[in-house]
N, C-alpha and C. Protein backbone atom coordinates (compact mmCIF):
# COMPACT_ATOMS: atom_id res chain seq x y z
N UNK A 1 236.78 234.80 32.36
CA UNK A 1 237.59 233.59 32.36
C UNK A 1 236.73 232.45 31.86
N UNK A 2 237.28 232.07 30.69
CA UNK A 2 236.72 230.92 30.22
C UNK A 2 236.59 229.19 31.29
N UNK A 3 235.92 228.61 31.01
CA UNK A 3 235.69 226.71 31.88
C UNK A 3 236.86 225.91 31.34
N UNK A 4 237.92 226.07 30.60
CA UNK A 4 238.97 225.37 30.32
C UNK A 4 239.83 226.15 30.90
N UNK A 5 239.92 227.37 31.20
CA UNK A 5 241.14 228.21 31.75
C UNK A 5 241.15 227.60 33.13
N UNK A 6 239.55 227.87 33.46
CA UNK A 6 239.10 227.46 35.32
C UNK A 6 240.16 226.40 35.68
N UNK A 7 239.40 225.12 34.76
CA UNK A 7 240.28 223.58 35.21
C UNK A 7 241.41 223.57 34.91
N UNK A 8 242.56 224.31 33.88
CA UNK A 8 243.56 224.05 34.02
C UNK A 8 244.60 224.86 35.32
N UNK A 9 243.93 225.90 35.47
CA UNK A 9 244.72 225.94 36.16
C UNK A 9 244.35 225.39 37.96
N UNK A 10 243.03 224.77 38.18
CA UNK A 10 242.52 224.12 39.37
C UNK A 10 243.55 222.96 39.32
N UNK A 11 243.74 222.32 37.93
CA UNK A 11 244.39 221.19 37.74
C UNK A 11 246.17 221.52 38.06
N UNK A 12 246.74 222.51 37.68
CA UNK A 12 247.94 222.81 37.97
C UNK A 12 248.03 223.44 39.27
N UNK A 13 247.29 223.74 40.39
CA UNK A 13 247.41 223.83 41.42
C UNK A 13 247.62 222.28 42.12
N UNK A 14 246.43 221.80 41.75
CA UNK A 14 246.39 220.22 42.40
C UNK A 14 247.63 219.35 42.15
N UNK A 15 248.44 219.23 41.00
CA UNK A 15 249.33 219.18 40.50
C UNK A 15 250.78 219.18 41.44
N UNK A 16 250.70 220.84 41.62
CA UNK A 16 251.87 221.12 42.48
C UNK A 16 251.79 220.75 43.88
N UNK A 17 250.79 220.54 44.41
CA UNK A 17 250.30 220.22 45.61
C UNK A 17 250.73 218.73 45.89
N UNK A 18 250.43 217.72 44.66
CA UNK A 18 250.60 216.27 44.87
C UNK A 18 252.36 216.27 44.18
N UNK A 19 252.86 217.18 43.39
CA UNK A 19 254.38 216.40 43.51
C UNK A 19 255.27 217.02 44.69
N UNK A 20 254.25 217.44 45.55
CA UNK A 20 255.88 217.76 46.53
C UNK A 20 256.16 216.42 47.62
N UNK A 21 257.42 216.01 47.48
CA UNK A 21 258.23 214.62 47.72
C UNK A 21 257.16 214.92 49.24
N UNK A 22 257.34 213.37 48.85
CA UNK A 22 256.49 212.62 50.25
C UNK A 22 255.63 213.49 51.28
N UNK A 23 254.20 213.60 50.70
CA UNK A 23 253.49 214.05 51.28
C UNK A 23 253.28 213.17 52.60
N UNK A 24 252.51 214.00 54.04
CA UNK A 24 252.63 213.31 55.13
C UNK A 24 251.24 212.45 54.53
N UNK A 25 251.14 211.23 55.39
CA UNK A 25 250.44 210.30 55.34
C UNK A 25 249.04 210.42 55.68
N UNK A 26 248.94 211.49 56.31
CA UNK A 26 247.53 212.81 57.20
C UNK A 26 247.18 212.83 56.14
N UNK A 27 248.18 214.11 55.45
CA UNK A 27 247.69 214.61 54.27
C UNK A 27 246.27 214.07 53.17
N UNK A 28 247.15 212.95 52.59
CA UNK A 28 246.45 212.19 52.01
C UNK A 28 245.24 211.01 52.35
N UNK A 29 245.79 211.08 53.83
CA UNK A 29 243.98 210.80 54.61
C UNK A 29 243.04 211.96 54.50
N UNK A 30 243.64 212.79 54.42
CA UNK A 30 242.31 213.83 55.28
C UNK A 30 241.58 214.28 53.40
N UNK A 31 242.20 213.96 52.36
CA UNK A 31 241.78 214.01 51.07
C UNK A 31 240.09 212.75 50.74
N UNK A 32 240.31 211.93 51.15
CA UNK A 32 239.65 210.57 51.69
C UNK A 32 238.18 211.01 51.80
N UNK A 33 238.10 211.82 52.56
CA UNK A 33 236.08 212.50 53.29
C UNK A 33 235.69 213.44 51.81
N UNK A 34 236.80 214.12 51.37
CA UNK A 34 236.08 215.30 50.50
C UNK A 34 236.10 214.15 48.85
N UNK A 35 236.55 213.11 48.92
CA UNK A 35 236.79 212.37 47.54
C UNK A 35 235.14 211.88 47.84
N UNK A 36 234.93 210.98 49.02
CA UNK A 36 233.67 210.67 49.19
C UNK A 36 232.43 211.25 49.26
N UNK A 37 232.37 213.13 49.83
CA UNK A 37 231.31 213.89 49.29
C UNK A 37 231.39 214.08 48.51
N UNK A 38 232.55 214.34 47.19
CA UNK A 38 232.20 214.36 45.83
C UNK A 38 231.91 213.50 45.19
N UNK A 39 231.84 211.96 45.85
CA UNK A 39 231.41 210.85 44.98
C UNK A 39 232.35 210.35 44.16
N UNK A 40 233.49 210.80 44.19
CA UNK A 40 234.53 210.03 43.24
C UNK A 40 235.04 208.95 44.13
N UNK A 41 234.30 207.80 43.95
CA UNK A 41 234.66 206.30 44.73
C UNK A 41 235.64 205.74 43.65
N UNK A 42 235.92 204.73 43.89
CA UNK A 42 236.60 203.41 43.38
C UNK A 42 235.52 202.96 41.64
N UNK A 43 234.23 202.88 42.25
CA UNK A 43 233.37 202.42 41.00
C UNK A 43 233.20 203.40 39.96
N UNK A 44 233.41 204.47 40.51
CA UNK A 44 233.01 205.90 39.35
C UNK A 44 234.40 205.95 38.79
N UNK A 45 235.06 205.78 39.12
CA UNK A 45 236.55 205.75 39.13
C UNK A 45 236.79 204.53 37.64
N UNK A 46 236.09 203.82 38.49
CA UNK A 46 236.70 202.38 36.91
C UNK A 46 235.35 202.80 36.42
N UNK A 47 234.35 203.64 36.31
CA UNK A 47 232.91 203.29 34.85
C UNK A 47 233.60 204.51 34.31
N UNK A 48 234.12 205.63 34.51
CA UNK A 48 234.92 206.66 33.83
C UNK A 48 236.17 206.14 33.07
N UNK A 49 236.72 205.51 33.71
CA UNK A 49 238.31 204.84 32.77
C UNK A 49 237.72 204.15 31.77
N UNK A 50 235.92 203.56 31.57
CA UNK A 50 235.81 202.76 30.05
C UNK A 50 234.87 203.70 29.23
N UNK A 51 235.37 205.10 29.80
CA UNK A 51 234.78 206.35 28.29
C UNK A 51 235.40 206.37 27.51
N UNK A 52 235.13 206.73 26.14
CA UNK A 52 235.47 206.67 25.07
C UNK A 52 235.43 207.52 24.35
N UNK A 53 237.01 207.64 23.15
CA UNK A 53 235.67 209.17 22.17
C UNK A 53 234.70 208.96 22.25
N UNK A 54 234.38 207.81 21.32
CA UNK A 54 232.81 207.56 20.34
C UNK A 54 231.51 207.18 21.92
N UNK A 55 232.35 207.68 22.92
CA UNK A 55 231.20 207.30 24.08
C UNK A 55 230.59 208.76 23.77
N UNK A 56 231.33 210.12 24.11
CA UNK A 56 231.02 211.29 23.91
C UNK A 56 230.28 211.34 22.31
N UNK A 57 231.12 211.64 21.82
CA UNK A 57 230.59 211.62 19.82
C UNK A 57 229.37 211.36 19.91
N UNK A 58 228.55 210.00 20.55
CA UNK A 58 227.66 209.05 19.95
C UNK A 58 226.42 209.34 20.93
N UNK A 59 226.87 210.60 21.94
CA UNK A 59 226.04 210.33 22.92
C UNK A 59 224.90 211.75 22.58
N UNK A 60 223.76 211.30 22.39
CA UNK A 60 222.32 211.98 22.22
C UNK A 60 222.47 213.20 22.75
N UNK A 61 222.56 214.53 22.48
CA UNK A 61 222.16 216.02 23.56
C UNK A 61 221.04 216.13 22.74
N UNK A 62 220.07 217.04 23.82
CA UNK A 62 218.80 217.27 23.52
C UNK A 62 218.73 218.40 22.91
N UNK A 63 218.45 218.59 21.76
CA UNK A 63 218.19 219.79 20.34
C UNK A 63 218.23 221.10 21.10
N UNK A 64 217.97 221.71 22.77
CA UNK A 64 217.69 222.97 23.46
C UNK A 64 219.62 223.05 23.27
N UNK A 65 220.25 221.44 23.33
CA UNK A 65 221.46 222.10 23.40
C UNK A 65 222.38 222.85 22.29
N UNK A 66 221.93 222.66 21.02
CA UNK A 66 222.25 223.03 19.92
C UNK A 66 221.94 224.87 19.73
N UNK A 67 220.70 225.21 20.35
CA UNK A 67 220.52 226.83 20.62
C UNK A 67 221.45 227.64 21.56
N UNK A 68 221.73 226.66 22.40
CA UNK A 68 223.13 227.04 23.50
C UNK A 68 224.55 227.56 23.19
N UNK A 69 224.58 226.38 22.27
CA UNK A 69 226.51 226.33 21.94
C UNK A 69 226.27 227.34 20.93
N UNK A 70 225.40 227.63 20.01
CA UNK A 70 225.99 228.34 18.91
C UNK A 70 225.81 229.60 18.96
N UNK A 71 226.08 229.93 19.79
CA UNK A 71 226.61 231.73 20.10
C UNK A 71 227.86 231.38 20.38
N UNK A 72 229.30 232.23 19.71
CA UNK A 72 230.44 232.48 19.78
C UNK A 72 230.92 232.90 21.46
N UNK A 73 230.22 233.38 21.86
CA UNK A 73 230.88 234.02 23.35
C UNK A 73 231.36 233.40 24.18
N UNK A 74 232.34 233.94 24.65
CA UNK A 74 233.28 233.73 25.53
C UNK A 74 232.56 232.98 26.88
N UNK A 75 232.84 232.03 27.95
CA UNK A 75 232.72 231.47 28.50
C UNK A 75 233.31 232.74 29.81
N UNK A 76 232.23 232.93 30.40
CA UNK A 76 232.68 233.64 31.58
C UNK A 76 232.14 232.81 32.71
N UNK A 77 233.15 233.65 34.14
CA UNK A 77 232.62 232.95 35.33
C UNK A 77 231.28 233.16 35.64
N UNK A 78 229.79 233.76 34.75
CA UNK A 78 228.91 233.57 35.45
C UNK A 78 228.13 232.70 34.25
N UNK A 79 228.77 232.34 33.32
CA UNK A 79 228.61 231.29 32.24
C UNK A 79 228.03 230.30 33.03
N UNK A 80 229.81 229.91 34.05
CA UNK A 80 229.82 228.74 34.87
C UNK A 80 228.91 228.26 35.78
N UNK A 81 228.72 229.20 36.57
CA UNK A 81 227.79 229.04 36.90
C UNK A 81 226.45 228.47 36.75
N UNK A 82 226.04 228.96 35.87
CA UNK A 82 225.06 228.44 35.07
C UNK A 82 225.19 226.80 34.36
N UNK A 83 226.35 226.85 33.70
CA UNK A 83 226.44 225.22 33.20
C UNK A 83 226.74 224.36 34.26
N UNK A 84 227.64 224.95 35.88
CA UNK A 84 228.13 223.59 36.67
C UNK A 84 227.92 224.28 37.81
N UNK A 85 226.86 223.36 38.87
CA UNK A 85 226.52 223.86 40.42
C UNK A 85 227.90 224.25 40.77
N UNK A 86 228.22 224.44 42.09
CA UNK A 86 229.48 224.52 43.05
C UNK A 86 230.07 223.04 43.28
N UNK A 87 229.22 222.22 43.45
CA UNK A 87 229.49 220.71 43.83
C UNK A 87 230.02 219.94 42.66
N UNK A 88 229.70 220.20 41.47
CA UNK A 88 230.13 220.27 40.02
C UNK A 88 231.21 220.09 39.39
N UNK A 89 231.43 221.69 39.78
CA UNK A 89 232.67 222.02 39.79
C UNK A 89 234.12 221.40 40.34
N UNK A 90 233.48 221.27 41.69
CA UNK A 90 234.59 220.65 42.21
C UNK A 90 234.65 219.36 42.38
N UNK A 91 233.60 217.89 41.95
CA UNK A 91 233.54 216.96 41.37
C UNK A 91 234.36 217.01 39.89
N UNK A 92 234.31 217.54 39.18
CA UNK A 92 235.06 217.75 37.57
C UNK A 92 236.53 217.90 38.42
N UNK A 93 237.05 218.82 38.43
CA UNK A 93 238.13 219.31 38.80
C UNK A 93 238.81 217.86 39.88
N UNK A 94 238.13 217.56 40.65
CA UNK A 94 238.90 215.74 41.82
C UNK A 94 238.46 215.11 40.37
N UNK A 95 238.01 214.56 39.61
CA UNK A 95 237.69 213.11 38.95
C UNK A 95 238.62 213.82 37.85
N UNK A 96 238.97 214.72 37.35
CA UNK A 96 240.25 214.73 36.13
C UNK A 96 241.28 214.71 36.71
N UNK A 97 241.80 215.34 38.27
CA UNK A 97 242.85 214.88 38.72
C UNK A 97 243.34 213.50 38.93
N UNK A 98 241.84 212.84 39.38
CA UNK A 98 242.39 211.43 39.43
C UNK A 98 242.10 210.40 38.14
N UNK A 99 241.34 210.97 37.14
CA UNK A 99 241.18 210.26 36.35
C UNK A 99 241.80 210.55 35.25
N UNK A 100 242.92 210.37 34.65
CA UNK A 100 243.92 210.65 33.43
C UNK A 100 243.22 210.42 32.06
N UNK A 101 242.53 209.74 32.34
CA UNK A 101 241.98 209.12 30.80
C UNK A 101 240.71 210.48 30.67
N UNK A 102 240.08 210.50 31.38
CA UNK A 102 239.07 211.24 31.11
C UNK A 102 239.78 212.68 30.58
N UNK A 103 240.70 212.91 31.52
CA UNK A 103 241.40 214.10 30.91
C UNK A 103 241.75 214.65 29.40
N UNK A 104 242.31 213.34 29.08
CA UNK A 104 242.81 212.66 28.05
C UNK A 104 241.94 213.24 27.14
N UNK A 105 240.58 212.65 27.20
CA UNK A 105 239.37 212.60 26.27
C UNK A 105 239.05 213.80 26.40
N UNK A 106 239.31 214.54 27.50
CA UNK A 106 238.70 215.89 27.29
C UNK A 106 239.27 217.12 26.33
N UNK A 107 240.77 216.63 26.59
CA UNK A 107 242.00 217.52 25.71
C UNK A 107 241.30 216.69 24.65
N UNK A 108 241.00 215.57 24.25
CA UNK A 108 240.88 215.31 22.23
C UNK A 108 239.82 216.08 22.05
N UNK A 109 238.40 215.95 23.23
CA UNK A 109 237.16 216.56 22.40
C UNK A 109 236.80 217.59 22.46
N UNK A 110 237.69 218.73 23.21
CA UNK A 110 237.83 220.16 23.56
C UNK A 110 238.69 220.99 23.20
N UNK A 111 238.09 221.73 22.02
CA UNK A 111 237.15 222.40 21.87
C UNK A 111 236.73 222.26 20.08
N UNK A 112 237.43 220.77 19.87
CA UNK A 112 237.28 220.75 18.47
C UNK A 112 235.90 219.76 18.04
N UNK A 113 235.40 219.11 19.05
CA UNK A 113 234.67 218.17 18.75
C UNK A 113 232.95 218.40 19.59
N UNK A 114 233.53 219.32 20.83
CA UNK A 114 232.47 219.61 21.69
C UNK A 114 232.68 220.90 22.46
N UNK A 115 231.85 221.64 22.95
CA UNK A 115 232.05 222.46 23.28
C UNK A 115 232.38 222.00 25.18
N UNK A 116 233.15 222.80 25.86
CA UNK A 116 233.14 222.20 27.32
C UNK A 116 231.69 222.11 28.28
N UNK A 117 231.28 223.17 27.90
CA UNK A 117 230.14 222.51 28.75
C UNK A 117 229.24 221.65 28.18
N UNK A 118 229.20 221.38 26.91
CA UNK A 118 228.58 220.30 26.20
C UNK A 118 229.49 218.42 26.78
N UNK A 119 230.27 219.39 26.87
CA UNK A 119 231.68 217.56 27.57
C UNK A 119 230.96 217.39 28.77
N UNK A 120 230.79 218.02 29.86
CA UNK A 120 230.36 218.03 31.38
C UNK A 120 228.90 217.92 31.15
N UNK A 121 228.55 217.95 30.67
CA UNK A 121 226.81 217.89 30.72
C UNK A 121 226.25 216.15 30.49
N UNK A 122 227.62 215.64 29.27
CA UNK A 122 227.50 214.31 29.11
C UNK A 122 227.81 213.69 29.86
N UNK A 123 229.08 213.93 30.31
CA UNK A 123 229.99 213.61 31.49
C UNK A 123 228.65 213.16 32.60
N UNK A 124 228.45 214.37 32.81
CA UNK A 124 227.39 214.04 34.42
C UNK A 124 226.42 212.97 33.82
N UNK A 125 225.58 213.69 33.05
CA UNK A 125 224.44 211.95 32.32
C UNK A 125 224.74 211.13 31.93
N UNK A 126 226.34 210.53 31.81
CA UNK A 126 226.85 209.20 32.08
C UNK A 126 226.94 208.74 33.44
N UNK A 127 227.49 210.01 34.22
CA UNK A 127 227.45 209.43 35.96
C UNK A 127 226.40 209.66 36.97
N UNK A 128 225.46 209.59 36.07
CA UNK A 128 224.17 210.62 36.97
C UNK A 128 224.04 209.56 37.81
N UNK A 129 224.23 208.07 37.78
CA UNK A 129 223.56 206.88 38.75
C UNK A 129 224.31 206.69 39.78
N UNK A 130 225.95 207.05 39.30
CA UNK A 130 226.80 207.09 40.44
C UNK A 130 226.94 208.46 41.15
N UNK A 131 226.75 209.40 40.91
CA UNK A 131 226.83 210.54 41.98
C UNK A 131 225.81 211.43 42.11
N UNK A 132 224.36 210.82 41.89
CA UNK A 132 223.04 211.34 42.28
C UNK A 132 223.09 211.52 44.05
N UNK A 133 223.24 210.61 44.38
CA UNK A 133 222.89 210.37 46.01
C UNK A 133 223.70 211.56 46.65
N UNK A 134 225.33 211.71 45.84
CA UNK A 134 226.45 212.53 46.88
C UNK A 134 225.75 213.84 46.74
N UNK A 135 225.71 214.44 45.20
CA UNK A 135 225.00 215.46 44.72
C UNK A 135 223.75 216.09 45.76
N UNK A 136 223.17 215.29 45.95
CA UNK A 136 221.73 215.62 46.55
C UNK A 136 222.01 215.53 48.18
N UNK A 137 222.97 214.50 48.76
CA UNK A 137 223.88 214.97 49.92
C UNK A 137 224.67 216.31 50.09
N UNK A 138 225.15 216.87 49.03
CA UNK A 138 225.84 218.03 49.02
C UNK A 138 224.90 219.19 49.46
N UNK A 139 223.69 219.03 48.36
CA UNK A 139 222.47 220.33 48.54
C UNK A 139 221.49 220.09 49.52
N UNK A 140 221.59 218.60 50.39
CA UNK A 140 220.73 218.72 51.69
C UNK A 140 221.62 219.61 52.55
N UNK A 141 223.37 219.61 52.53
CA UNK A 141 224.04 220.13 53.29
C UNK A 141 223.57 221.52 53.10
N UNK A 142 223.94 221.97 51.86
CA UNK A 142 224.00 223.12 51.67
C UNK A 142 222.86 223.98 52.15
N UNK A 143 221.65 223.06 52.24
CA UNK A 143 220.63 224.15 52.65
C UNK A 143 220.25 223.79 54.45
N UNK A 144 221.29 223.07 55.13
CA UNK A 144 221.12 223.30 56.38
C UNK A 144 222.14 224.31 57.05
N UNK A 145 223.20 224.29 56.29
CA UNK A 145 224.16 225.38 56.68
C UNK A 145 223.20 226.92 56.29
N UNK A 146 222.80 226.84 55.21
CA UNK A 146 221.75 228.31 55.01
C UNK A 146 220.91 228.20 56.19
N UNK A 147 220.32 227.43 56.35
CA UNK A 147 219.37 227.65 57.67
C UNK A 147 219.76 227.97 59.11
N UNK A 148 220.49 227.15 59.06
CA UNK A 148 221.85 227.80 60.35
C UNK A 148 222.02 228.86 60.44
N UNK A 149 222.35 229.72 59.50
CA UNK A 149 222.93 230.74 59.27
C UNK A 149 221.76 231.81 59.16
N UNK A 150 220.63 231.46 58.57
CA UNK A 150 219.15 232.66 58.96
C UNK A 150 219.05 232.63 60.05
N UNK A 151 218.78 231.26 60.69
CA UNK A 151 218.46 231.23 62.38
C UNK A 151 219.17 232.24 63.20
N UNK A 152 220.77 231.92 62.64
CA UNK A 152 221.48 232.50 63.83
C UNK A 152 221.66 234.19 63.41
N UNK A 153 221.71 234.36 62.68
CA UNK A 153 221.22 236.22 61.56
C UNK A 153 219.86 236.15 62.80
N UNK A 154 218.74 236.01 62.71
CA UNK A 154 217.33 236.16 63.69
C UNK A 154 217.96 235.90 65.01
N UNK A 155 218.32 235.21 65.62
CA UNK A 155 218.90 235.06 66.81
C UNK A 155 219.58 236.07 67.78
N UNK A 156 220.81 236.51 66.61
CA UNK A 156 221.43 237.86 66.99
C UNK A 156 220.21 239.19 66.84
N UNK A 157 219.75 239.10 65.88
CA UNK A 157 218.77 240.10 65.43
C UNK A 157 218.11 240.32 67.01
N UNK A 158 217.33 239.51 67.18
CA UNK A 158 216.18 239.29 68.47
C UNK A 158 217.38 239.67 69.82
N UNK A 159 218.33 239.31 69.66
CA UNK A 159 219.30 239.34 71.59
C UNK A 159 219.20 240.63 70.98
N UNK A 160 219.49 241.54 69.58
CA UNK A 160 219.21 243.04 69.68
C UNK A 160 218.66 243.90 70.61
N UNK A 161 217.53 243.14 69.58
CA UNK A 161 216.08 243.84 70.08
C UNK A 161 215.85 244.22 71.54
N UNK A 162 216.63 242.73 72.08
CA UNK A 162 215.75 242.60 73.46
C UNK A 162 217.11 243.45 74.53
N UNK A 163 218.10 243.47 74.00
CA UNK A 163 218.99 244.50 74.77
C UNK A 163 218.20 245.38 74.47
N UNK A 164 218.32 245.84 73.21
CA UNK A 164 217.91 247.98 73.56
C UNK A 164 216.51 247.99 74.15
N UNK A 165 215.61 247.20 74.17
CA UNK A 165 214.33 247.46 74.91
C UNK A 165 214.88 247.26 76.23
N UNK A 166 215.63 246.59 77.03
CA UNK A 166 216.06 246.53 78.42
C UNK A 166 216.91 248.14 78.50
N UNK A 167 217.65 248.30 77.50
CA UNK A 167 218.25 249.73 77.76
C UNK A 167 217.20 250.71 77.96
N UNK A 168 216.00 251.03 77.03
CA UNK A 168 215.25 251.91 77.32
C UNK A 168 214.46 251.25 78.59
N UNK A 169 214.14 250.31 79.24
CA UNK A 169 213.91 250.32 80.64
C UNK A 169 214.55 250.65 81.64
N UNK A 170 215.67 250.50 81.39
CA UNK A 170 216.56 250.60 82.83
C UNK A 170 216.72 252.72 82.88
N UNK A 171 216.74 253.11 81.13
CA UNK A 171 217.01 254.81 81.28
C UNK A 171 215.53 255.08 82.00
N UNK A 172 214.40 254.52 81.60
CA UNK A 172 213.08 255.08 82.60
C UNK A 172 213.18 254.78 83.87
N UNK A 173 213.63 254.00 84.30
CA UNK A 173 213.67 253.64 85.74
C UNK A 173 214.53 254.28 86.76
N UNK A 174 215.48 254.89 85.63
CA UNK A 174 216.90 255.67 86.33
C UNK A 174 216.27 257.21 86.43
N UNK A 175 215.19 257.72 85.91
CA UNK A 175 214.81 258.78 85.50
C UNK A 175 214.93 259.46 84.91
N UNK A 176 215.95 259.09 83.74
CA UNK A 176 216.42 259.35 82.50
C UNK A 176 214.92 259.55 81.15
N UNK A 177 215.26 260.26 80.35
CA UNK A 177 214.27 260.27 79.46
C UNK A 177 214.24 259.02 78.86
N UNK A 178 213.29 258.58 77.89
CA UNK A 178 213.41 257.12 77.38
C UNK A 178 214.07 257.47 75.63
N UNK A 179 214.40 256.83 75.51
CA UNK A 179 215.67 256.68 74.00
C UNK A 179 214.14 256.52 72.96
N UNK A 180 214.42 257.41 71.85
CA UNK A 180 213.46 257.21 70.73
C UNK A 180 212.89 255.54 70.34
């Protein structure tokens, strides 16, 4: 699956989700926390509405990116990976839902003018000043939930341990043979 297939249809989910008549008022609060870990505020919001073609067109990629794009192949999901973290991803996907224009620009410069991950790569090094901080909030998260999650993997591991060594005490004590 190609990175334009991904977002359109992320985008036509989101889509059907926001025209069904009068969403509850929750709803669209509880949207509010995940707009703000992705960093799509109010300010990123209006420095994105004054992109431009000739903002993209005019904007410098570094010559490693020219060895990139020019292989023909297909854009797969572990492509993606590679061109857009997880946090990325789903930053692109909230800021074209809410941002029409950018959309806009993306349908003119995709796939005749830029390649997509050549669009998102600019994209982000235009907003790198506004969503550095969320970004790097996202991957402090991300690596305390991993740690959580070894701890408590060792945690269970160890209450193991320390049951079956109480089991083979209690079979010696019973006069039972002791368990390998």
């Amino acid at each position: 699956m190609d990175l334009s297939s991904w977002f359109r249809r992320t985008l036509l989910r989101n889509t059907e989700k926001t025209n069904s008549p009068d969403p509850p008022k929750q709803a669209l609060h509880r949207n509010e926390p995940e707009d703000e870990l992705l960093g799509v505020t109010e300010q990123l919001i209006d420095h994105v509405k004054s992109f431009t073609l000739e903002t993209f067109k005019n904007f410098p990629l570094p010559d490693d990116e020219g060895a990139t794009c020019g292989d023909n192949s297909p854009t797969t999901s572990s492509n993606i990976q590679k061109d857009l973290s997880e946090w990325q991803e789903r930053h692109a996907t909230l800021v074209l839902s809410k941002v029409k224009e950018l959309s806009h620009l993306r349908y003119k410069l995709c796939p005749g003018y830029l390649k997509e991950h050549q669009f998102w790569r600019v994209y982000f090094m235009l907003v790198k000043k506004q969503v550095a901080e969320y970004e790097l909030r996202a991957i402090q998260l991300a690596r305390v939930k991993e740690m959580a999650m070894e701890n408590e993997k060792s945690t269970s591991a160890s209450a193991y341990e320390v049951e079956m060594a109480e089991a083979k005490h209690i079979g010696v004590e019973s006069g039972g043979p002791p368990s390998p």
